[in-house]
PDB file of N, CA and C in Angstrom:
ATOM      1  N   UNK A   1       0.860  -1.176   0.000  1.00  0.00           N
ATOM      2  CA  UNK A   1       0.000   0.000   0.000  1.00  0.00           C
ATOM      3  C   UNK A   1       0.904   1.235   0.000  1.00  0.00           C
ATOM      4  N   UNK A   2       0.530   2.096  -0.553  1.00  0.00           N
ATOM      5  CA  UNK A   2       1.428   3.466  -1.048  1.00  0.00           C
ATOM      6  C   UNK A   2       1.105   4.108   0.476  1.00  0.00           C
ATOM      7  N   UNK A   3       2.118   4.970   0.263  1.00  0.00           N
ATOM      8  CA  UNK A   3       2.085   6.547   1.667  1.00  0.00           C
ATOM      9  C   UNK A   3       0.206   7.097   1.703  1.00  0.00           C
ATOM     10  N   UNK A   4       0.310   7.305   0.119  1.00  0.00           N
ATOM     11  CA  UNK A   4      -0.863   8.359  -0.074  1.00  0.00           C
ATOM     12  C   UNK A   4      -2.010   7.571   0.406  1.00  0.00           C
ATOM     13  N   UNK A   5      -2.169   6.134  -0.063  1.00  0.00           N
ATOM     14  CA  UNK A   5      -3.087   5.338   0.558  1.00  0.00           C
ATOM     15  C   UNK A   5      -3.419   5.549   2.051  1.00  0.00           C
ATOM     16  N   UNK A   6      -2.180   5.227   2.581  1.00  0.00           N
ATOM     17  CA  UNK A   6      -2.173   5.192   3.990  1.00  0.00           C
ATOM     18  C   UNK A   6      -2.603   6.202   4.323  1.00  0.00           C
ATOM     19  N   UNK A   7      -2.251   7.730   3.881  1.00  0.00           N
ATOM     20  CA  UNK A   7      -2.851   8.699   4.601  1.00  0.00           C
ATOM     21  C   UNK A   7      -4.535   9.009   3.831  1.00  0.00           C
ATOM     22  N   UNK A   8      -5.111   8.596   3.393  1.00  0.00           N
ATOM     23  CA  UNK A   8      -5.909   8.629   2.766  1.00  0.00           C
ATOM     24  C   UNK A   8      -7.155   7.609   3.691  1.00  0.00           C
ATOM     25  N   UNK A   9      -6.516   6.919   4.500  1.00  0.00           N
ATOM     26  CA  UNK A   9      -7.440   5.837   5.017  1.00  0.00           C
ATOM     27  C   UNK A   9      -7.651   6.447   6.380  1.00  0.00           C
ATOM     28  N   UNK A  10      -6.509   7.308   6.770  1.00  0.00           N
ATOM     29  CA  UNK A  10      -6.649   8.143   7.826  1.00  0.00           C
ATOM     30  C   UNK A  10      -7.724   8.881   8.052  1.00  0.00           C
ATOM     31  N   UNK A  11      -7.925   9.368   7.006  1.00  0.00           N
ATOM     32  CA  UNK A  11      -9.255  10.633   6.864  1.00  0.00           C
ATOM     33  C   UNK A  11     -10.362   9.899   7.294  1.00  0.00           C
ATOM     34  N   UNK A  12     -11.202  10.700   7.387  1.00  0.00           N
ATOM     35  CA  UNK A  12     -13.054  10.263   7.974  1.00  0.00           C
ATOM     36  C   UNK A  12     -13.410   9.765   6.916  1.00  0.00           C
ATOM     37  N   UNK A  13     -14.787   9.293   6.996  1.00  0.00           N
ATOM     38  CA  UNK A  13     -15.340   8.669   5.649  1.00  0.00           C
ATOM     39  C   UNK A  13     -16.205   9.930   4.908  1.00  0.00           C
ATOM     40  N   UNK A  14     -16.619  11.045   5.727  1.00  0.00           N
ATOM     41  CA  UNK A  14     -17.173  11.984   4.843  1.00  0.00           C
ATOM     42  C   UNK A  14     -15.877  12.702   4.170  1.00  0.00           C
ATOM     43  N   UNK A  15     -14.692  12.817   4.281  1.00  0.00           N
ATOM     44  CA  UNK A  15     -13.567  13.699   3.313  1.00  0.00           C
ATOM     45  C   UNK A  15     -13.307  11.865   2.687  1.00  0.00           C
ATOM     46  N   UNK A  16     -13.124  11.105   2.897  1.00  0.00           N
ATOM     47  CA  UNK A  16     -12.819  10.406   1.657  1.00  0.00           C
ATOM     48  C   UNK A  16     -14.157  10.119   0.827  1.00  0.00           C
ATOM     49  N   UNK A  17     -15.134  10.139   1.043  1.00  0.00           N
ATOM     50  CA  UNK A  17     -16.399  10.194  -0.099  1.00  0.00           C
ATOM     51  C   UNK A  17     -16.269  11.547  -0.910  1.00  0.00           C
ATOM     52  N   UNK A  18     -15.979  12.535   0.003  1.00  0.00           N
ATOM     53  CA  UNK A  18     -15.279  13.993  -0.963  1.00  0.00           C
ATOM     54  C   UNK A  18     -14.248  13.913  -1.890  1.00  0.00           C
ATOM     55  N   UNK A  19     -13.132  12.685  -1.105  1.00  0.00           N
ATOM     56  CA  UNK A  19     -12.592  12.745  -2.488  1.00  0.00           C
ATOM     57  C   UNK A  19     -12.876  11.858  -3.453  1.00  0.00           C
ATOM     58  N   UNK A  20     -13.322  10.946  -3.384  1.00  0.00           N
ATOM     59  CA  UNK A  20     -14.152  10.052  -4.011  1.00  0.00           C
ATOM     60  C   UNK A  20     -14.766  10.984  -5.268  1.00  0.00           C
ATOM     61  N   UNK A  21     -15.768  11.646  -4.524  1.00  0.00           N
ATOM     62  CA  UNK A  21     -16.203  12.355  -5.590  1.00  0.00           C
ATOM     63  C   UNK A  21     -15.221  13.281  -6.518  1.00  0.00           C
ATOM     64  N   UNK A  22     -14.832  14.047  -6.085  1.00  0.00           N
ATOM     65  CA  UNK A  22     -13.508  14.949  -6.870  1.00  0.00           C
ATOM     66  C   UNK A  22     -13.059  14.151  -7.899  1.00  0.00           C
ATOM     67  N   UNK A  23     -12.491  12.682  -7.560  1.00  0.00           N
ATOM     68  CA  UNK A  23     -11.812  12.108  -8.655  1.00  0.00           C
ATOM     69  C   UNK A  23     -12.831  11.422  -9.627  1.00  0.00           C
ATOM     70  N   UNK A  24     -13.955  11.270  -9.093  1.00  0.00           N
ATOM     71  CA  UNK A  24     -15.220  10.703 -10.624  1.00  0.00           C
ATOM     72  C   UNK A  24     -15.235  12.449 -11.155  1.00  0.00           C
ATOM     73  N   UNK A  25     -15.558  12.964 -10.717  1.00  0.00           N
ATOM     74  CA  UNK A  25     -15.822  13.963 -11.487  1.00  0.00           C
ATOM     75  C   UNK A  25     -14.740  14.323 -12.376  1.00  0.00           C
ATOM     76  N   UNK A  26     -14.054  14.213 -11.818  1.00  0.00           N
ATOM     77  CA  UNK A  26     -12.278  14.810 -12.649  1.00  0.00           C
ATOM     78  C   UNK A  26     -12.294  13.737 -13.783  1.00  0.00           C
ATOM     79  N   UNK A  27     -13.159  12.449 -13.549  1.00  0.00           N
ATOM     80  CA  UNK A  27     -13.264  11.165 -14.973  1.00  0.00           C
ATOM     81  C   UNK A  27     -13.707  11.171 -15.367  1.00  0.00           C
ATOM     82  N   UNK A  28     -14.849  11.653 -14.906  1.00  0.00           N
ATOM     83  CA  UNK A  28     -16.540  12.264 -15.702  1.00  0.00           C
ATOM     84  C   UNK A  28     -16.304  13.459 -16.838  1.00  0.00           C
ATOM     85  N   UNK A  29     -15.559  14.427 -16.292  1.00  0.00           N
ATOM     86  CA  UNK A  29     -14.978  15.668 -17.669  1.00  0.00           C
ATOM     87  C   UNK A  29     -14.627  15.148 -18.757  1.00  0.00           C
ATOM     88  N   UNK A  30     -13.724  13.874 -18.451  1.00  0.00           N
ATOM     89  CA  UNK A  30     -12.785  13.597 -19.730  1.00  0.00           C
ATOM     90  C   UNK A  30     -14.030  12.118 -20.535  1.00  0.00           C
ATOM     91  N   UNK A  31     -15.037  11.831 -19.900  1.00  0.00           N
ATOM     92  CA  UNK A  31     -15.673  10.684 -20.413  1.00  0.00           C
ATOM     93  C   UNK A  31     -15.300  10.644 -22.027  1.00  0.00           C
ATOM     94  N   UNK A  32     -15.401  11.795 -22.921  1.00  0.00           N
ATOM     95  CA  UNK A  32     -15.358  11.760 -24.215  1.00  0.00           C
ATOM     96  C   UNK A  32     -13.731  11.047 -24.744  1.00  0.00           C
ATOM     97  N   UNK A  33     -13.394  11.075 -23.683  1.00  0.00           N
ATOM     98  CA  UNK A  33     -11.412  10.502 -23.845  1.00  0.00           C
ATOM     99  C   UNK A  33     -11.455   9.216 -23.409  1.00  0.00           C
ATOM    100  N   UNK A  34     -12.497   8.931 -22.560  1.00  0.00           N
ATOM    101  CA  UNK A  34     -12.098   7.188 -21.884  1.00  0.00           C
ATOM    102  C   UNK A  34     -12.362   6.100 -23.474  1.00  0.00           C
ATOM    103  N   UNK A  35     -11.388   5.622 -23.358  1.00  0.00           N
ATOM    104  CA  UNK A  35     -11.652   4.258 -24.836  1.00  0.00           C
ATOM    105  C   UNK A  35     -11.834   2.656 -24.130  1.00  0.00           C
ATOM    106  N   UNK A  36     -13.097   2.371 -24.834  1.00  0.00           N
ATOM    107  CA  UNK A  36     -13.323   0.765 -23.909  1.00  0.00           C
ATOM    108  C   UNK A  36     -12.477  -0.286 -24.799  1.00  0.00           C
ATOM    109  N   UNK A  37     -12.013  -1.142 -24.152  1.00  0.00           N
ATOM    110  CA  UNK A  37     -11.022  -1.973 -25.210  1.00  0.00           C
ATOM    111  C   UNK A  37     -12.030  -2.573 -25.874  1.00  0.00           C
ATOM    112  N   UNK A  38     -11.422  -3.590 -26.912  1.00  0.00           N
ATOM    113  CA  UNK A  38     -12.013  -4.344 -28.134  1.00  0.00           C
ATOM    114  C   UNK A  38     -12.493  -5.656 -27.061  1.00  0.00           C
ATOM    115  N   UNK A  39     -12.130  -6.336 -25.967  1.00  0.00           N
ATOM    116  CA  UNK A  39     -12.633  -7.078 -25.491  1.00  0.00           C
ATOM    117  C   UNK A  39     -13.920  -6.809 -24.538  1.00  0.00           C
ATOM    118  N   UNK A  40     -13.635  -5.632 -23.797  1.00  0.00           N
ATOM    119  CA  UNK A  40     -14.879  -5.353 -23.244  1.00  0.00           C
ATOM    120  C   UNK A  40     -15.847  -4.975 -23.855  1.00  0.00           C
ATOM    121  N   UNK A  41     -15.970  -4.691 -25.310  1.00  0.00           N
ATOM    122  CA  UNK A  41     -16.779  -4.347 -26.107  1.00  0.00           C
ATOM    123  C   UNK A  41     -17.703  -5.913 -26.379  1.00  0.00           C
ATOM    124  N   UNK A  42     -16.631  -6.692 -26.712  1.00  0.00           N
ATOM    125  CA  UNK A  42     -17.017  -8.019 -27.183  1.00  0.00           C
ATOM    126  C   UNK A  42     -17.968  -8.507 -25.937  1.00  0.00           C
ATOM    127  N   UNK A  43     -17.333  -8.600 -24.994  1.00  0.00           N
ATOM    128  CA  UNK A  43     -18.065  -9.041 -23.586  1.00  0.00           C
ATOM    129  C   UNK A  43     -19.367  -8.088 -22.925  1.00  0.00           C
ATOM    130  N   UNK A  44     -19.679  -6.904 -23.473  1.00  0.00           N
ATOM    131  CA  UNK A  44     -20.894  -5.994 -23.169  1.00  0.00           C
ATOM    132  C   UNK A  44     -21.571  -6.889 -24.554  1.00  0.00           C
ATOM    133  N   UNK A  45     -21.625  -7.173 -25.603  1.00  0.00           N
ATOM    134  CA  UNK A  45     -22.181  -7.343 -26.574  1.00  0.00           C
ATOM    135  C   UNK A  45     -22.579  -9.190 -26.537  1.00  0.00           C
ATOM    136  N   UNK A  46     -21.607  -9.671 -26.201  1.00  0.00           N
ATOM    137  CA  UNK A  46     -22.131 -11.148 -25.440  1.00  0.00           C
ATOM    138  C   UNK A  46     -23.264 -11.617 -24.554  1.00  0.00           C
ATOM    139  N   UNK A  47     -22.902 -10.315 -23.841  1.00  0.00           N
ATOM    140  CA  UNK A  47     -23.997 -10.125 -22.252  1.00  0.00           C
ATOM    141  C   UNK A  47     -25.274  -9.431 -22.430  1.00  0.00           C
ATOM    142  N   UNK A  48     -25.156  -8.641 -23.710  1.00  0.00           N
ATOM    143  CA  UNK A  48     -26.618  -8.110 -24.812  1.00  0.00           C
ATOM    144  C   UNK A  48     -27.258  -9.498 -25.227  1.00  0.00           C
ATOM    145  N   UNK A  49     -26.609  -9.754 -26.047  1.00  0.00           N
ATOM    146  CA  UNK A  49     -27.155 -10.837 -26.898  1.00  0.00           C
ATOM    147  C   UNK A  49     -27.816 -11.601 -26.053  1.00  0.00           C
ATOM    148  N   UNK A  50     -27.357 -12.311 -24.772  1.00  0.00           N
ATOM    149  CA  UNK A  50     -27.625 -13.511 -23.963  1.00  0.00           C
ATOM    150  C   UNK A  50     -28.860 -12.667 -23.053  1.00  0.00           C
ATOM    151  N   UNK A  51     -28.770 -12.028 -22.662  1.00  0.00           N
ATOM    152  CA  UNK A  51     -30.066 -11.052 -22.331  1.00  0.00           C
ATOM    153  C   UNK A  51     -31.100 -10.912 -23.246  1.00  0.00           C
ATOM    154  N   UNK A  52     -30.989 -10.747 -24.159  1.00  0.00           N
ATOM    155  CA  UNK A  52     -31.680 -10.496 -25.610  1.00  0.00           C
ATOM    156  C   UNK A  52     -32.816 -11.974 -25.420  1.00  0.00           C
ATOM    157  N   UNK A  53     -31.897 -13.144 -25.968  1.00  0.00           N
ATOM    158  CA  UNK A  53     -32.117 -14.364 -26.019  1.00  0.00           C
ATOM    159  C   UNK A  53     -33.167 -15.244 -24.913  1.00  0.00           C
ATOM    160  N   UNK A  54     -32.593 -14.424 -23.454  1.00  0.00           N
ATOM    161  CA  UNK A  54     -33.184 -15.029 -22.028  1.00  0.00           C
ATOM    162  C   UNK A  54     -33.348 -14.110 -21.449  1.00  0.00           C
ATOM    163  N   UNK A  55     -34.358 -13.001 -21.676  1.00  0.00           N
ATOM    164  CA  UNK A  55     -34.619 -11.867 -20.840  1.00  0.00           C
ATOM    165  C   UNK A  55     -35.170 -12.587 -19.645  1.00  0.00           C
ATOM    166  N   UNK A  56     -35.700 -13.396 -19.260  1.00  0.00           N
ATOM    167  CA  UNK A  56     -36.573 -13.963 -17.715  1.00  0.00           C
ATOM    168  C   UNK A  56     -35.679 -14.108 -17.301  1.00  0.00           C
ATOM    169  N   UNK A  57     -33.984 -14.680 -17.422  1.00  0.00           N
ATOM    170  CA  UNK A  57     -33.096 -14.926 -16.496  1.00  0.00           C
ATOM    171  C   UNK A  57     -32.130 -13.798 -15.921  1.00  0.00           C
ATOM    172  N   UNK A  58     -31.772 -13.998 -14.593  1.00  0.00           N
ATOM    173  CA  UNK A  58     -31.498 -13.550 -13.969  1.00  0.00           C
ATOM    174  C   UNK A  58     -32.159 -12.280 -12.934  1.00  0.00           C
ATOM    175  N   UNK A  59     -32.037 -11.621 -12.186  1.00  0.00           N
ATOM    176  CA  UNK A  59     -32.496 -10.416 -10.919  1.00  0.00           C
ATOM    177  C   UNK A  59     -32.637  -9.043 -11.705  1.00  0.00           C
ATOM    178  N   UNK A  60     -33.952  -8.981 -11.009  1.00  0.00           N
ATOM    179  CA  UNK A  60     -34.121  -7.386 -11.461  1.00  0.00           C
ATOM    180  C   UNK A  60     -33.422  -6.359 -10.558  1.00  0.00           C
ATOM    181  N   UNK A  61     -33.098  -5.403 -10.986  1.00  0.00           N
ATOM    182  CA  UNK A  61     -32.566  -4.213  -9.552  1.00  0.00           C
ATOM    183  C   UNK A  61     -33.373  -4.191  -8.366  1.00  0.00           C
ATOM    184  N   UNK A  62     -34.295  -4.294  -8.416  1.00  0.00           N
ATOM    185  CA  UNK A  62     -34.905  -4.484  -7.262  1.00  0.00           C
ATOM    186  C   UNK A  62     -34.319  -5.491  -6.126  1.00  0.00           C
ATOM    187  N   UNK A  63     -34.799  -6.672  -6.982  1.00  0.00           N
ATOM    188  CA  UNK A  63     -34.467  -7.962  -6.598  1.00  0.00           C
ATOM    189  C   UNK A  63     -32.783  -7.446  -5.822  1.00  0.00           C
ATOM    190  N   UNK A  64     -31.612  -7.420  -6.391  1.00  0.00           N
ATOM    191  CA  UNK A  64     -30.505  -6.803  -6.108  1.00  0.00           C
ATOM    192  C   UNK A  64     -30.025  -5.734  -4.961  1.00  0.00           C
ATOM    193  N   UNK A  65     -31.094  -5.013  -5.237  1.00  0.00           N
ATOM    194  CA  UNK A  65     -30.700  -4.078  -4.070  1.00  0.00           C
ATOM    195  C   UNK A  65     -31.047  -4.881  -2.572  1.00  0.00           C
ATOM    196  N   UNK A  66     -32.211  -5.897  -2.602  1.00  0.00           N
ATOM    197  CA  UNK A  66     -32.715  -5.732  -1.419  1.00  0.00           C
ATOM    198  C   UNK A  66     -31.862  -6.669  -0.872  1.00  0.00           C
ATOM    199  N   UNK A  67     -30.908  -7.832  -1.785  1.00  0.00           N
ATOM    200  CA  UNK A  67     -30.292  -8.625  -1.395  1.00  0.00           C
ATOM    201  C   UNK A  67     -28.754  -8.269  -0.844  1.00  0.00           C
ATOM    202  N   UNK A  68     -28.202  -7.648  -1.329  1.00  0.00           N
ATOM    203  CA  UNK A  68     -27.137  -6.588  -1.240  1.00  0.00           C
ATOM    204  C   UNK A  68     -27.714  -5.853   0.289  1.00  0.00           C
ATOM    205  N   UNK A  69     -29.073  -4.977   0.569  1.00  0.00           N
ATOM    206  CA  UNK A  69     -29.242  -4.604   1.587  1.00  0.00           C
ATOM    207  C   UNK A  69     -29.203  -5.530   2.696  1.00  0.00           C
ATOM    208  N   UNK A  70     -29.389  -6.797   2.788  1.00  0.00           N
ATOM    209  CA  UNK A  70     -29.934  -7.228   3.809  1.00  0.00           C
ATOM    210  C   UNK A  70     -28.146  -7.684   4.207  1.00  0.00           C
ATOM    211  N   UNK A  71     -27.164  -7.639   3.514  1.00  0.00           N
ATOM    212  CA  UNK A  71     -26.067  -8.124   3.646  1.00  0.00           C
ATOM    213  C   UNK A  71     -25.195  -7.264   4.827  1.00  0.00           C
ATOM    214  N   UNK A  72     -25.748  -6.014   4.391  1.00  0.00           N
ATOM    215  CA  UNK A  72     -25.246  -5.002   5.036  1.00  0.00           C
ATOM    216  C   UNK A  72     -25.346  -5.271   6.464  1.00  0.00           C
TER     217      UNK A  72
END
């Protein structure tokens, strides 16, 4: 783990969700610059298709959140 890490874990959780945010946003400006590789393209388009094919399978967000919540 780096210095910056370390001091970074130091902080409260409301200044590291601050910076949290700072740095999406600072990724969010450049979105028009981020390039998805040729495989993750292939693998979003796999995971279309198979959705496409078997929309009944798998969890709705719903379904997801509440399971994820109860974990908490």
């Amino acid at each position: 783990m780096t210095q910056m890490m370390k001091d970074i874990l130091k902080l409260s959780v409301p200044e590291r969700i601050l910076i949290v945010e700072a740095i999406w946003d600072s990724i969010a400006d450049k979105e028009d610059k981020l390039e998805v590789s040729e495989d993750t393209k292939v693998l979003l388009d796999e995971r279309i298709e198979y959705h496409l094919n078997k929309p009944d399978e798998g969890s709705s967000w719903e379904d997801v959140k509440a399971r994820i919540r109860k974990q908490l």
